[in-house]
N, C-alpha and C. Protein backbone atom coordinates (compact mmCIF):
# COMPACT_ATOMS: atom_id res chain seq x y z
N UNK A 1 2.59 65.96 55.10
CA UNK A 1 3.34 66.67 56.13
C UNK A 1 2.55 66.66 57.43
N UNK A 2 3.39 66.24 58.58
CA UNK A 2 2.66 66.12 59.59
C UNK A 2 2.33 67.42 60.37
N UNK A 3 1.79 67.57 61.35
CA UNK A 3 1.19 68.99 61.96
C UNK A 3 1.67 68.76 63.20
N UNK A 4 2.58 69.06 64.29
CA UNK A 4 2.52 68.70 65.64
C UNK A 4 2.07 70.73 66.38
N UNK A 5 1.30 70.87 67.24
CA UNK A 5 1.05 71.55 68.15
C UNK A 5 1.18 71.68 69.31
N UNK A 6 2.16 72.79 70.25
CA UNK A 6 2.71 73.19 70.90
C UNK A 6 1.70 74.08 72.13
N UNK A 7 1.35 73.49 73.37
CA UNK A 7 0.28 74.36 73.91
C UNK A 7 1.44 75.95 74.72
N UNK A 8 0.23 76.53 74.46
CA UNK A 8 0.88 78.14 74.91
C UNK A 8 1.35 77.64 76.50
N UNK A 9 2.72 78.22 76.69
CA UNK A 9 3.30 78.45 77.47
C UNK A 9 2.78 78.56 79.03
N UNK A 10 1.77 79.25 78.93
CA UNK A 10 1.35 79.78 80.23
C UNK A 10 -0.18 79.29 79.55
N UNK A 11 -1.18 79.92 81.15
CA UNK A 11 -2.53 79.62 81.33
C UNK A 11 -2.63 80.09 79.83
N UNK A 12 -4.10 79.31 79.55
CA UNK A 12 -4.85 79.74 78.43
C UNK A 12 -6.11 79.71 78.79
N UNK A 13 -7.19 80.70 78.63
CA UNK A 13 -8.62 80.67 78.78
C UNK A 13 -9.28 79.64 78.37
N UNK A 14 -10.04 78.75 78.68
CA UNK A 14 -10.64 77.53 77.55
C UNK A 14 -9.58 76.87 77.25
N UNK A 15 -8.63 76.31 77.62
CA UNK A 15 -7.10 75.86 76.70
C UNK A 15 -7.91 74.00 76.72
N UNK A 16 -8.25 73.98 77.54
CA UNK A 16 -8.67 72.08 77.56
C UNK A 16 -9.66 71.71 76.75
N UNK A 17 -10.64 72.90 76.02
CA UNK A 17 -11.65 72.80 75.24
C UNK A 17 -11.22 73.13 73.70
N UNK A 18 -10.38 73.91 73.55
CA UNK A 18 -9.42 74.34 72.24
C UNK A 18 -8.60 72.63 71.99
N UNK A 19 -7.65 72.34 73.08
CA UNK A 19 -6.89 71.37 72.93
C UNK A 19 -7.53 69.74 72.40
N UNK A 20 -9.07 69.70 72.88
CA UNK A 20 -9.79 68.89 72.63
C UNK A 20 -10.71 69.30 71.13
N UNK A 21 -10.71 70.25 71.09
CA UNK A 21 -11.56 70.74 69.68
C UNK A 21 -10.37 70.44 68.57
N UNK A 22 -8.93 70.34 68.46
CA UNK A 22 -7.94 70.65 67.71
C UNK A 22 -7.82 68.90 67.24
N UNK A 23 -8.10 67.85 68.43
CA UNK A 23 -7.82 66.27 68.27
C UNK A 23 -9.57 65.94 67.41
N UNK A 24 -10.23 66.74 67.44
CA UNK A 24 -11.75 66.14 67.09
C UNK A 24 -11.54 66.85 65.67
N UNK A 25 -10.91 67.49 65.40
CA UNK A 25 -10.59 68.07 64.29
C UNK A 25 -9.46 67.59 63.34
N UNK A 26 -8.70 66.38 63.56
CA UNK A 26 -7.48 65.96 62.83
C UNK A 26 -6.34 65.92 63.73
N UNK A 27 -6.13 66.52 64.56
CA UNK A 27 -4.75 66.90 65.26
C UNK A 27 -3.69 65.18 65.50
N UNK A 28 -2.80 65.26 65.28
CA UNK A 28 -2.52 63.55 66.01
C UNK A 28 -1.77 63.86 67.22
N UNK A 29 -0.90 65.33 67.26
CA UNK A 29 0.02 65.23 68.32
C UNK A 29 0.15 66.22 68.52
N UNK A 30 0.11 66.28 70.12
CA UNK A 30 0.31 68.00 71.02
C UNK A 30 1.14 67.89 71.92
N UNK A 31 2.19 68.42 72.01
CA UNK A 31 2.73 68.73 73.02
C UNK A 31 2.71 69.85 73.73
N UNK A 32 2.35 68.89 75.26
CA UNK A 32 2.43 69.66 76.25
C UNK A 32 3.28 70.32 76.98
N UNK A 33 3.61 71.74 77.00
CA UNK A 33 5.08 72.38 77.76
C UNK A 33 4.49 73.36 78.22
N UNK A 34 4.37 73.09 79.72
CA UNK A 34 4.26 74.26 80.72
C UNK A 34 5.50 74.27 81.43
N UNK A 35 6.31 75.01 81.25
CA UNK A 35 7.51 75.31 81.79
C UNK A 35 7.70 75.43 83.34
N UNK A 36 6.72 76.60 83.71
CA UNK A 36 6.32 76.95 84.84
C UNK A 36 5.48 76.65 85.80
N UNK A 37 5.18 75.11 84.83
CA UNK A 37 3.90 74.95 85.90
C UNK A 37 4.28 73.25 87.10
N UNK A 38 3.64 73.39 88.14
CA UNK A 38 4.33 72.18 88.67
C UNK A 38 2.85 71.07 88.45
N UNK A 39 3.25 69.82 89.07
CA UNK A 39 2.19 68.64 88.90
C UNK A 39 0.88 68.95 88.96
N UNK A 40 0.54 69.59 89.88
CA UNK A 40 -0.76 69.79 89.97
C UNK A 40 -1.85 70.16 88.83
N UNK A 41 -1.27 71.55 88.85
CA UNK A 41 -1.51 72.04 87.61
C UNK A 41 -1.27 71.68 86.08
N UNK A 42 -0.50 70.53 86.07
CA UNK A 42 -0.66 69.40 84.90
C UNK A 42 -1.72 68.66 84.60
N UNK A 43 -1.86 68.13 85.91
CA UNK A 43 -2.86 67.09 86.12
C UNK A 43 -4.46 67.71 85.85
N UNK A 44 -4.48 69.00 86.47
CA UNK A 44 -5.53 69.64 86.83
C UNK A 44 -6.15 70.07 85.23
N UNK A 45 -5.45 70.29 84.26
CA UNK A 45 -5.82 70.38 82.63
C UNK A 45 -5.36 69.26 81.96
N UNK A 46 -4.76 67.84 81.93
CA UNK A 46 -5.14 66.70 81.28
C UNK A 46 -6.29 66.06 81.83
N UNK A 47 -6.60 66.63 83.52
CA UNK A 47 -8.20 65.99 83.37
C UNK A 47 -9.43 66.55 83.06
N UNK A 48 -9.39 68.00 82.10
CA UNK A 48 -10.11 68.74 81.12
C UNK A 48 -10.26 68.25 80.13
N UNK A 49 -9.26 67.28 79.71
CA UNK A 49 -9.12 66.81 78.12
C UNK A 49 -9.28 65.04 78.03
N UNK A 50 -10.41 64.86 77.26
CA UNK A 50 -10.91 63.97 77.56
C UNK A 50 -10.27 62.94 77.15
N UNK A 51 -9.69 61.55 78.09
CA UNK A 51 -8.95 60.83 78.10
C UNK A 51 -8.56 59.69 76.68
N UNK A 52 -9.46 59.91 75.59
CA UNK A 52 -9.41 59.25 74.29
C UNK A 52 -8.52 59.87 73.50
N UNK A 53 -8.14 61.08 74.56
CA UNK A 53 -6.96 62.08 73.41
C UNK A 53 -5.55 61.52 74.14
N UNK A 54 -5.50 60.95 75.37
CA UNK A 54 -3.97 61.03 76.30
C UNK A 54 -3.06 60.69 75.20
N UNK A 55 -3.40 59.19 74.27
CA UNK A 55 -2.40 58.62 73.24
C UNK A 55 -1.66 59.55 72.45
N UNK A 56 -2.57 60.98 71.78
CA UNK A 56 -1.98 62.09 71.15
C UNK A 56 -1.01 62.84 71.86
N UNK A 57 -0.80 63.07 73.02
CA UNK A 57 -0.69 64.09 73.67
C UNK A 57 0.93 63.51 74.42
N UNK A 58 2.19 64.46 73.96
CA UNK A 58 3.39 64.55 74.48
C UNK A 58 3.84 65.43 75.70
N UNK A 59 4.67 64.99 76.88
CA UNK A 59 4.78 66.03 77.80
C UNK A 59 5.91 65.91 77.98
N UNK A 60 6.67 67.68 78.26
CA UNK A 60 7.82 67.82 78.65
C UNK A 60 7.49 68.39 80.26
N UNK A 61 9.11 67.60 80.11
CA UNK A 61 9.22 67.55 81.89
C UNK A 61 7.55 66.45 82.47
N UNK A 62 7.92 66.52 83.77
CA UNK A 62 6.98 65.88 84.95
C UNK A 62 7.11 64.58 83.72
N UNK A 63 7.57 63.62 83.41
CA UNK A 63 7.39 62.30 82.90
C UNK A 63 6.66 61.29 83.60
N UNK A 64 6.59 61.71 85.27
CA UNK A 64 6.12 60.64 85.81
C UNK A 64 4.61 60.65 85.83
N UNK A 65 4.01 61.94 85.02
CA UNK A 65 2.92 61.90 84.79
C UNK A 65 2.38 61.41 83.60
N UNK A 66 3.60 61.41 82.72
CA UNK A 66 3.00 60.30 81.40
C UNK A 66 2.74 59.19 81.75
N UNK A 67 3.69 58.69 82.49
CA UNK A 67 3.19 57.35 82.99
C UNK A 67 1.47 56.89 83.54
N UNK A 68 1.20 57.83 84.55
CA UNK A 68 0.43 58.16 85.41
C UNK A 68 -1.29 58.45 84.38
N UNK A 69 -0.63 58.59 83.63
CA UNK A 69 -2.23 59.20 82.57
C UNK A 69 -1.89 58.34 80.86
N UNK A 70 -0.99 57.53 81.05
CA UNK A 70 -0.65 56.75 79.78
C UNK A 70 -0.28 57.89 78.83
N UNK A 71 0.07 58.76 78.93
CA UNK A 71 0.53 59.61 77.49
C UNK A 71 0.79 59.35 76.46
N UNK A 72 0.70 59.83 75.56
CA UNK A 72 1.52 59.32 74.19
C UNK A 72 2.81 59.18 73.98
N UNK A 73 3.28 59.96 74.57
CA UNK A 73 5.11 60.40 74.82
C UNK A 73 5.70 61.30 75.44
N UNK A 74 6.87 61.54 75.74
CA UNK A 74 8.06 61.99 76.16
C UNK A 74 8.55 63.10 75.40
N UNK A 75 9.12 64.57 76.17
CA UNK A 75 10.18 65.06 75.17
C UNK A 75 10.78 65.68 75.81
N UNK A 76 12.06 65.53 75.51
CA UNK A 76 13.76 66.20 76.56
C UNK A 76 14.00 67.66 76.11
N UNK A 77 14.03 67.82 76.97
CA UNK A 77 14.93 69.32 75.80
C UNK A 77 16.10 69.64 77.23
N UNK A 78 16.96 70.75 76.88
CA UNK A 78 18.24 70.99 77.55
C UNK A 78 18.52 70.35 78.88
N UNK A 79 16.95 70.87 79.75
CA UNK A 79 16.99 70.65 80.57
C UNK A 79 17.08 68.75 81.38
N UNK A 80 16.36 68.64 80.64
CA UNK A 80 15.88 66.70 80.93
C UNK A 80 16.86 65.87 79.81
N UNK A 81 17.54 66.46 79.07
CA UNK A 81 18.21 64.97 78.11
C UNK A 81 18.70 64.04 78.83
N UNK A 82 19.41 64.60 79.73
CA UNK A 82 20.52 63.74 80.57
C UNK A 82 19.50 62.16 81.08
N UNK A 83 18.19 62.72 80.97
CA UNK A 83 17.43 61.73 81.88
C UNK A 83 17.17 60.45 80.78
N UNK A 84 17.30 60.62 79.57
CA UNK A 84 17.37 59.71 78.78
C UNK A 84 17.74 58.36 78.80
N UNK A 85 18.75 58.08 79.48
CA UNK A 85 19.09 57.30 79.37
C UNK A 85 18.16 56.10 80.77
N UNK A 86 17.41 56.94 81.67
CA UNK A 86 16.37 56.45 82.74
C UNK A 86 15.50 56.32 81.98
N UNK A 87 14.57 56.86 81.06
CA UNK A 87 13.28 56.67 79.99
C UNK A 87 13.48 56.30 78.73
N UNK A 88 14.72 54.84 78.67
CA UNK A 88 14.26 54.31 77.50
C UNK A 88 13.10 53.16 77.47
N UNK A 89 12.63 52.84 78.42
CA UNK A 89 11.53 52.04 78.43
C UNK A 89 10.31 52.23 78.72
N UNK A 90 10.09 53.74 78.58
CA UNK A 90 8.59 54.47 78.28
C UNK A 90 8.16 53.39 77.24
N UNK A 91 6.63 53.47 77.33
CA UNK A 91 6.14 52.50 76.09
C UNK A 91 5.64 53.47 74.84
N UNK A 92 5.83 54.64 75.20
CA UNK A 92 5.16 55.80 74.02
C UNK A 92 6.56 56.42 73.32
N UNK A 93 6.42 57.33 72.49
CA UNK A 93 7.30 57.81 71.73
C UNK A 93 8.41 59.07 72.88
N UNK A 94 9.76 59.00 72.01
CA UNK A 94 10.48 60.15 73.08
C UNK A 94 11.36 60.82 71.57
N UNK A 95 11.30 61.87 72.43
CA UNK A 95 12.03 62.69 71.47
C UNK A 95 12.80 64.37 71.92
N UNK A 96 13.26 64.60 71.18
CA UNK A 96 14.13 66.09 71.73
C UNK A 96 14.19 66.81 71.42
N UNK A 97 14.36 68.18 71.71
CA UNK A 97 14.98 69.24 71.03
C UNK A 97 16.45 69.61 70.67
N UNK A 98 17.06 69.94 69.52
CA UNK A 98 17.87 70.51 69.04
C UNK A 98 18.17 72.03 68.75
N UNK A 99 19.01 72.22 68.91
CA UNK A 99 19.25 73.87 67.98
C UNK A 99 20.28 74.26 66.97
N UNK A 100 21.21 72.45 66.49
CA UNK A 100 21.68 73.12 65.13
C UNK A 100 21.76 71.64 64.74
N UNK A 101 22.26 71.43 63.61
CA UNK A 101 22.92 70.79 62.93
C UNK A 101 23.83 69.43 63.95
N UNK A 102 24.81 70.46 64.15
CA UNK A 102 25.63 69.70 65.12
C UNK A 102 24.58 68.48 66.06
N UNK A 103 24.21 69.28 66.87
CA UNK A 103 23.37 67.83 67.71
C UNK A 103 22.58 67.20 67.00
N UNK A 104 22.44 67.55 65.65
CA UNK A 104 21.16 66.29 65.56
C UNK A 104 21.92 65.35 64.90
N UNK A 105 23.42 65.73 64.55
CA UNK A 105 24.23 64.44 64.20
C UNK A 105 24.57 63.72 64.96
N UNK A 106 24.48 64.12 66.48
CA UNK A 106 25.08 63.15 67.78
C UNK A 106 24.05 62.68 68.17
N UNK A 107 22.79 62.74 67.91
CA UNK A 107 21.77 61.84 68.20
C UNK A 107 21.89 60.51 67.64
N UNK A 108 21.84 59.64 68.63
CA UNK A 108 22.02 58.28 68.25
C UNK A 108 20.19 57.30 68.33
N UNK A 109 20.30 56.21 68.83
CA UNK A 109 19.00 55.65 68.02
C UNK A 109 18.20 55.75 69.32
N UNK A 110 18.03 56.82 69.89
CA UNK A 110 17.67 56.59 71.81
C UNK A 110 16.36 57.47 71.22
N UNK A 111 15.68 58.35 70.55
CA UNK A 111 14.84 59.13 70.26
C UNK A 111 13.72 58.50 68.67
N UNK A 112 12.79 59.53 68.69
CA UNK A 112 11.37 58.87 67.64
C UNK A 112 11.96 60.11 66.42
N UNK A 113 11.99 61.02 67.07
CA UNK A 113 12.07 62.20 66.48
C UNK A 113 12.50 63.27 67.27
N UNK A 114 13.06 64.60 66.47
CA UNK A 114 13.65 65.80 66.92
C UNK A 114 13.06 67.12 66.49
N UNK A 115 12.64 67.63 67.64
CA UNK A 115 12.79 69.28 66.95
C UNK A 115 14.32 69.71 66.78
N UNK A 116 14.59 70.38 65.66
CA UNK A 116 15.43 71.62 64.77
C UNK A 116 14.76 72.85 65.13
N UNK A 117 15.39 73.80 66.08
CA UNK A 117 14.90 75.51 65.85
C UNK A 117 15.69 76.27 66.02
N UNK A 118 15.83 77.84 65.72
CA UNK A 118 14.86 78.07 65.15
C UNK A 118 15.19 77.85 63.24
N UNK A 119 14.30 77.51 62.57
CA UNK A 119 14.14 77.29 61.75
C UNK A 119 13.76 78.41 60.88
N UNK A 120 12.86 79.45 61.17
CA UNK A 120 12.82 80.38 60.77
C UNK A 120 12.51 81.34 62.11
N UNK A 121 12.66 82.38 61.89
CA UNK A 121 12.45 84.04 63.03
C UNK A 121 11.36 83.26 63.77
N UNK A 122 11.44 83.04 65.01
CA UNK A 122 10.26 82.55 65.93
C UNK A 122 9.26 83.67 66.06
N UNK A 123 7.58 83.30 65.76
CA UNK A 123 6.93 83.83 65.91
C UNK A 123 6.38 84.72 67.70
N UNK A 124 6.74 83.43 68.64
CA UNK A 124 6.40 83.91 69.71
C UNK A 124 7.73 84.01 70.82
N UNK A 125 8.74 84.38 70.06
CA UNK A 125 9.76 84.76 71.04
C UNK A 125 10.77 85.95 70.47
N UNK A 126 10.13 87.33 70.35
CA UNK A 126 10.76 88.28 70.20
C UNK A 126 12.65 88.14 70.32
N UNK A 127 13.30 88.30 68.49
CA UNK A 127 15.02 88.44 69.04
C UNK A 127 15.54 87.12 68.94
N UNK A 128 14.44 85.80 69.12
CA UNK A 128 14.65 84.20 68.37
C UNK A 128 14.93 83.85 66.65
N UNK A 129 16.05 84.61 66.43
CA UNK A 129 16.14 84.07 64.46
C UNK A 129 16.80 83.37 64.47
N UNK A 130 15.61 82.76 63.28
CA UNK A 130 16.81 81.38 62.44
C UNK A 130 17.36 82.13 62.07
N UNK A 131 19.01 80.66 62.41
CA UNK A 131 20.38 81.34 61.77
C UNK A 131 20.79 79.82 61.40
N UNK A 132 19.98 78.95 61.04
CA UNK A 132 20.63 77.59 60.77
C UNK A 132 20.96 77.95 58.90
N UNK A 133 21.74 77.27 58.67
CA UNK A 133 22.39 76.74 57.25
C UNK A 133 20.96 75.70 56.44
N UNK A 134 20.10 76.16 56.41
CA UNK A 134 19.29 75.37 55.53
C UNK A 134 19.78 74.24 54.44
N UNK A 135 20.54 75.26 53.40
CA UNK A 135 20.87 74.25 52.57
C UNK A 135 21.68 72.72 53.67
N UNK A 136 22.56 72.95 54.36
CA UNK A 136 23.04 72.10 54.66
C UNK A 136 22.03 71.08 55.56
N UNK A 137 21.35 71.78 55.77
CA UNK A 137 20.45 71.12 56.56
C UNK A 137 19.60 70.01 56.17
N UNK A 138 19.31 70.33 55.10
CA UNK A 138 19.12 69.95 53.56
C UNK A 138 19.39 68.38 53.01
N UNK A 139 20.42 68.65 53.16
CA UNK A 139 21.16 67.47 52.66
C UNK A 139 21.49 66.25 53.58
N UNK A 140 21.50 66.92 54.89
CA UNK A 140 21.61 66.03 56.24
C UNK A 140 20.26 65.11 56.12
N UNK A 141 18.82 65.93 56.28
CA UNK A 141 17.53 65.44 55.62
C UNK A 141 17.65 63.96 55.24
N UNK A 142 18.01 64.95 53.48
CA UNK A 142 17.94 63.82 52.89
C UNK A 142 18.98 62.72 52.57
N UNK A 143 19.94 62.72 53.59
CA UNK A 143 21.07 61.75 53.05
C UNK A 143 20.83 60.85 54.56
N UNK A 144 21.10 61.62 55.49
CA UNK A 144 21.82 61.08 56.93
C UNK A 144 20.94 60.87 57.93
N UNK A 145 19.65 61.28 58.04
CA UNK A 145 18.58 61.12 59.40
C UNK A 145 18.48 59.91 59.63
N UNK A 146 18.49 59.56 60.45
CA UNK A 146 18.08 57.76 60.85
C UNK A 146 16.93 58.06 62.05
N UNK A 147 16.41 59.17 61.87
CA UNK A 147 14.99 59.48 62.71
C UNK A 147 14.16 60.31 61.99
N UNK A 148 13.13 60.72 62.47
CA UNK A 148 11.91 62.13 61.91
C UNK A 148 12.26 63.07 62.68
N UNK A 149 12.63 63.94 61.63
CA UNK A 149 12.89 65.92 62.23
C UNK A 149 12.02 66.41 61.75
N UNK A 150 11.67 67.55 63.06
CA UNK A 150 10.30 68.14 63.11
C UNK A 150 11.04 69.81 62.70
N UNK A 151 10.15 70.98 62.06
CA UNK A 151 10.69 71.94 61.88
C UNK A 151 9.98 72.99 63.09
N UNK A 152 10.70 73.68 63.55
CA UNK A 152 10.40 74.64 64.45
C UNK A 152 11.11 76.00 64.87
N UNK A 153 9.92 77.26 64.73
CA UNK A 153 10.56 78.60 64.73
C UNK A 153 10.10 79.12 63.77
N UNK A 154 8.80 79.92 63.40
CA UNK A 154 8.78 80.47 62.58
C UNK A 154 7.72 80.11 61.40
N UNK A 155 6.80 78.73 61.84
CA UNK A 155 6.48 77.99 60.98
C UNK A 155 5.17 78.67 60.84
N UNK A 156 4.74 78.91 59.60
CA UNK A 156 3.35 79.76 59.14
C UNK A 156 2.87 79.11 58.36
N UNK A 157 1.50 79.48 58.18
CA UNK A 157 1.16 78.91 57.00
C UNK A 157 2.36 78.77 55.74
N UNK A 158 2.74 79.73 55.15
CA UNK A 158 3.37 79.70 53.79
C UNK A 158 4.58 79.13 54.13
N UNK A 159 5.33 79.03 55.10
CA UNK A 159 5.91 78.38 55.64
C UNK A 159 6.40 76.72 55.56
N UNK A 160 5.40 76.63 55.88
CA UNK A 160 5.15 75.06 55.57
C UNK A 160 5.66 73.85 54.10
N UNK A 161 5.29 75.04 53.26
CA UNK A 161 5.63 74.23 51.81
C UNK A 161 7.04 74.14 51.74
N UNK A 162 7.80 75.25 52.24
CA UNK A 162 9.82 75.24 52.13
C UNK A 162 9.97 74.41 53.35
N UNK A 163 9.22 73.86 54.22
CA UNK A 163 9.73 72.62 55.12
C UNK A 163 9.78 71.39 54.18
N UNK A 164 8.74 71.46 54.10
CA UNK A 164 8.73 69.99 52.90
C UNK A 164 9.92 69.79 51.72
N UNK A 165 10.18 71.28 50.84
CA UNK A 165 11.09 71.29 50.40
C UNK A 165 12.49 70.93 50.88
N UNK A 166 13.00 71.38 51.67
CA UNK A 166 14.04 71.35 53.02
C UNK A 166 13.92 69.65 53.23
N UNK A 167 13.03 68.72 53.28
CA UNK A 167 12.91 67.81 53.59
C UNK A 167 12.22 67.34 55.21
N UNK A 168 12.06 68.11 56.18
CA UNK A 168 11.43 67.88 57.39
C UNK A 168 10.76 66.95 57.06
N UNK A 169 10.12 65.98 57.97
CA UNK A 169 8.63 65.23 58.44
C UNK A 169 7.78 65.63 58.68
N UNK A 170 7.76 67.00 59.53
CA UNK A 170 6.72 67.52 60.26
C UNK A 170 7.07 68.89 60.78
N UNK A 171 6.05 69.41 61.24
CA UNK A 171 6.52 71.30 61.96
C UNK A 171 5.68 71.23 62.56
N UNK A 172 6.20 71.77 64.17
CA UNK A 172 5.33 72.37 64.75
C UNK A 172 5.25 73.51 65.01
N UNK A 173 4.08 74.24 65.77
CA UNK A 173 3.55 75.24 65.42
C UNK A 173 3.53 75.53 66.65
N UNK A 174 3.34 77.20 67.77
CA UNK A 174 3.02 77.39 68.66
C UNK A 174 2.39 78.89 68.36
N UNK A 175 3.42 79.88 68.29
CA UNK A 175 3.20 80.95 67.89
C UNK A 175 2.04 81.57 66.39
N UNK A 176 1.91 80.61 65.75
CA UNK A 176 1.06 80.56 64.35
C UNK A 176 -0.43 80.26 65.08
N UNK A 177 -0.83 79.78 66.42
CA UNK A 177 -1.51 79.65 66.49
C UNK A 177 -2.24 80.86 67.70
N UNK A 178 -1.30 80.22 69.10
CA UNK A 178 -1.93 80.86 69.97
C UNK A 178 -1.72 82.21 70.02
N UNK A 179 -2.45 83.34 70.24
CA UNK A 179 -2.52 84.22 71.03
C UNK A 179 -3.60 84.96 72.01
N UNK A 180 -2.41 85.34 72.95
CA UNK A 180 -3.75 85.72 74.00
C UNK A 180 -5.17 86.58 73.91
N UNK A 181 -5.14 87.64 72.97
CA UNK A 181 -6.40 88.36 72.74
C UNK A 181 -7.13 87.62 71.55
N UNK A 182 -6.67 86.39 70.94
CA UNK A 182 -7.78 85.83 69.87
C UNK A 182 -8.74 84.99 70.62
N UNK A 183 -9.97 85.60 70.23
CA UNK A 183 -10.78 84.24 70.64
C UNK A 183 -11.02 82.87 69.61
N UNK A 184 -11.54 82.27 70.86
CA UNK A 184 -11.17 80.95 70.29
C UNK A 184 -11.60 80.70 68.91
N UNK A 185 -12.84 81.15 68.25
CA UNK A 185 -13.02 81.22 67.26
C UNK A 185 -11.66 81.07 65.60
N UNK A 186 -10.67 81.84 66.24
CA UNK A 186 -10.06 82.71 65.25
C UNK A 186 -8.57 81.59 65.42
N UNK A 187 -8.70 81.26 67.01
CA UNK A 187 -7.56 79.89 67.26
C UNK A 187 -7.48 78.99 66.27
N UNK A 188 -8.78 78.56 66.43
CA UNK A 188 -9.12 77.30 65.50
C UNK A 188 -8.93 77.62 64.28
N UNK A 189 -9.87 78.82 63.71
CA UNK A 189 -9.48 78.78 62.60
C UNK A 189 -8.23 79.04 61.91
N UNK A 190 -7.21 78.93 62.78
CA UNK A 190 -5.60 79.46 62.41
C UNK A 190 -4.96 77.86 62.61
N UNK A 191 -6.00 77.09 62.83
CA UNK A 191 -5.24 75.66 63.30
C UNK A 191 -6.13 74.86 61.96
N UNK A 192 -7.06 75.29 61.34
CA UNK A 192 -7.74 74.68 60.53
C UNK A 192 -6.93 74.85 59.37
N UNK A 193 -6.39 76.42 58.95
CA UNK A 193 -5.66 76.41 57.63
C UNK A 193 -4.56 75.69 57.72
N UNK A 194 -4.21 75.89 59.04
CA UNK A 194 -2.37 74.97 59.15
C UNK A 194 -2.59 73.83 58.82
N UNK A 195 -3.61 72.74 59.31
CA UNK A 195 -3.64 71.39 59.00
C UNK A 195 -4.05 71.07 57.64
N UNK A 196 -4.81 72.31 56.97
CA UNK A 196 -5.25 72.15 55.60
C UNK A 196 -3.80 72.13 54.69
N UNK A 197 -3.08 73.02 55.37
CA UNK A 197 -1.96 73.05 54.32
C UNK A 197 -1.06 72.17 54.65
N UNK A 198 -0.81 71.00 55.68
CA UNK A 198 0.08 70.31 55.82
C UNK A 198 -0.68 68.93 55.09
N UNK A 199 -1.72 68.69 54.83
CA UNK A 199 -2.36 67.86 54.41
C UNK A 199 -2.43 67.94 53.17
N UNK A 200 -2.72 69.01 52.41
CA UNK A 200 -2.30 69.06 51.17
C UNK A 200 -0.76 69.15 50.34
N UNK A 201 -0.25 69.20 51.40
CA UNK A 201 1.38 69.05 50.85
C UNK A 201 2.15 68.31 51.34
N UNK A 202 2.41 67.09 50.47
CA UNK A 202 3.04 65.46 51.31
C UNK A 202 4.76 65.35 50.54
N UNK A 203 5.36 65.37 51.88
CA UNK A 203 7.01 64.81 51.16
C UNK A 203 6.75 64.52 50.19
N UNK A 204 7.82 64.51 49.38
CA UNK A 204 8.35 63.81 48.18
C UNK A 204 8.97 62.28 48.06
């Protein structure tokens, strides 16, 4: 089971030294989503993180900075899908967000992979519950994907093993990891059990 990681929303103390401790540690893929933040301040923390990681590392929105720093990939969500059809010739991976069932059946072969959320009660968005149909979800999995779905919303340690069940590829994580009063110490080690347990528990 793969591990993808989600950087906190807003500033993080140390976030370019965590983000680089997480790839020296196993990590393969992070995505980057600062919602609020414009170029500068993109630029200004991928050049914290030392450039042997860019290949790992996915960004939503500002695309023209994947380009710009070779990224690993692309990812659309509500706001940017439309642009899809301008970034099919990124040379790195692209992919999207979903929020049921429904769209991830209208996804056609333009994407690597999809987030599904919420998947379970989101950890870091108070009033965010899964309300998807699992079982059916289920069966979509394993009959109909013609891509890799990622699980998202809710994903915890214990968590993790009913993704695999469910059939996912992968989960990412945001809320399981970051929060603002942990020090970094306690980050990591909340990113160490997650990868322990996605590593010890491989699809079927």
């Amino acid at each position: 089971m793969d591990l993808i990681v989600i950087s906190y929303p807003e500033s993080f103390f140390n976030e370019e030294q965590l983000i680089a401790r997480f790839f020296q540690l196993g990590l393969q893929r992070f995505h980057l989503r600062k919602p609020a933040w414009g170029q500068e301040q993109i630029e200004q923390l991928l050049r914290g993180i030392p450039a042997e990681y860019y290949p790992r590392i996915v960004l939503h929105d500002q695309f023209d900075l994947a380009e710009k720093y070779h990224l690993g990939g692309i990812h659309f969500t509500g706001k940017t899908k439309m642009k899809i059809e301008q970034w099919l010739e990124f040379p790195g991976t692209k992919s999207i967000s979903c929020h049921s069932l429904e769209e991830l059946k209208m996804l056609g072969d333009k994407v690597d992979y999809a987030f599904l959320s919420p998947v379970f009660s989101s950890l870091s968005k108070p009033g965010y519950e899964g309300n998807l149909d699992l079982q059916k979800v289920s069966s979509f999995l394993r009959l109909e994907k013609k891509y890799s779905v990622v699980a998202l919303g809710g994903v915890s340690d214990q968590a993790i093993r009913q993704c695999i069940q469910f059939g996912f590829d992968a989960v990412a994580v945001l809320g399981a990891i970051w929060q603002k009063e942990l020090e970094a110490a306690l980050i990591l080690n909340r990113f160490i059990k997650l990868l322990n347990t996605c590593q010890q528990n491989v699809p079927m």
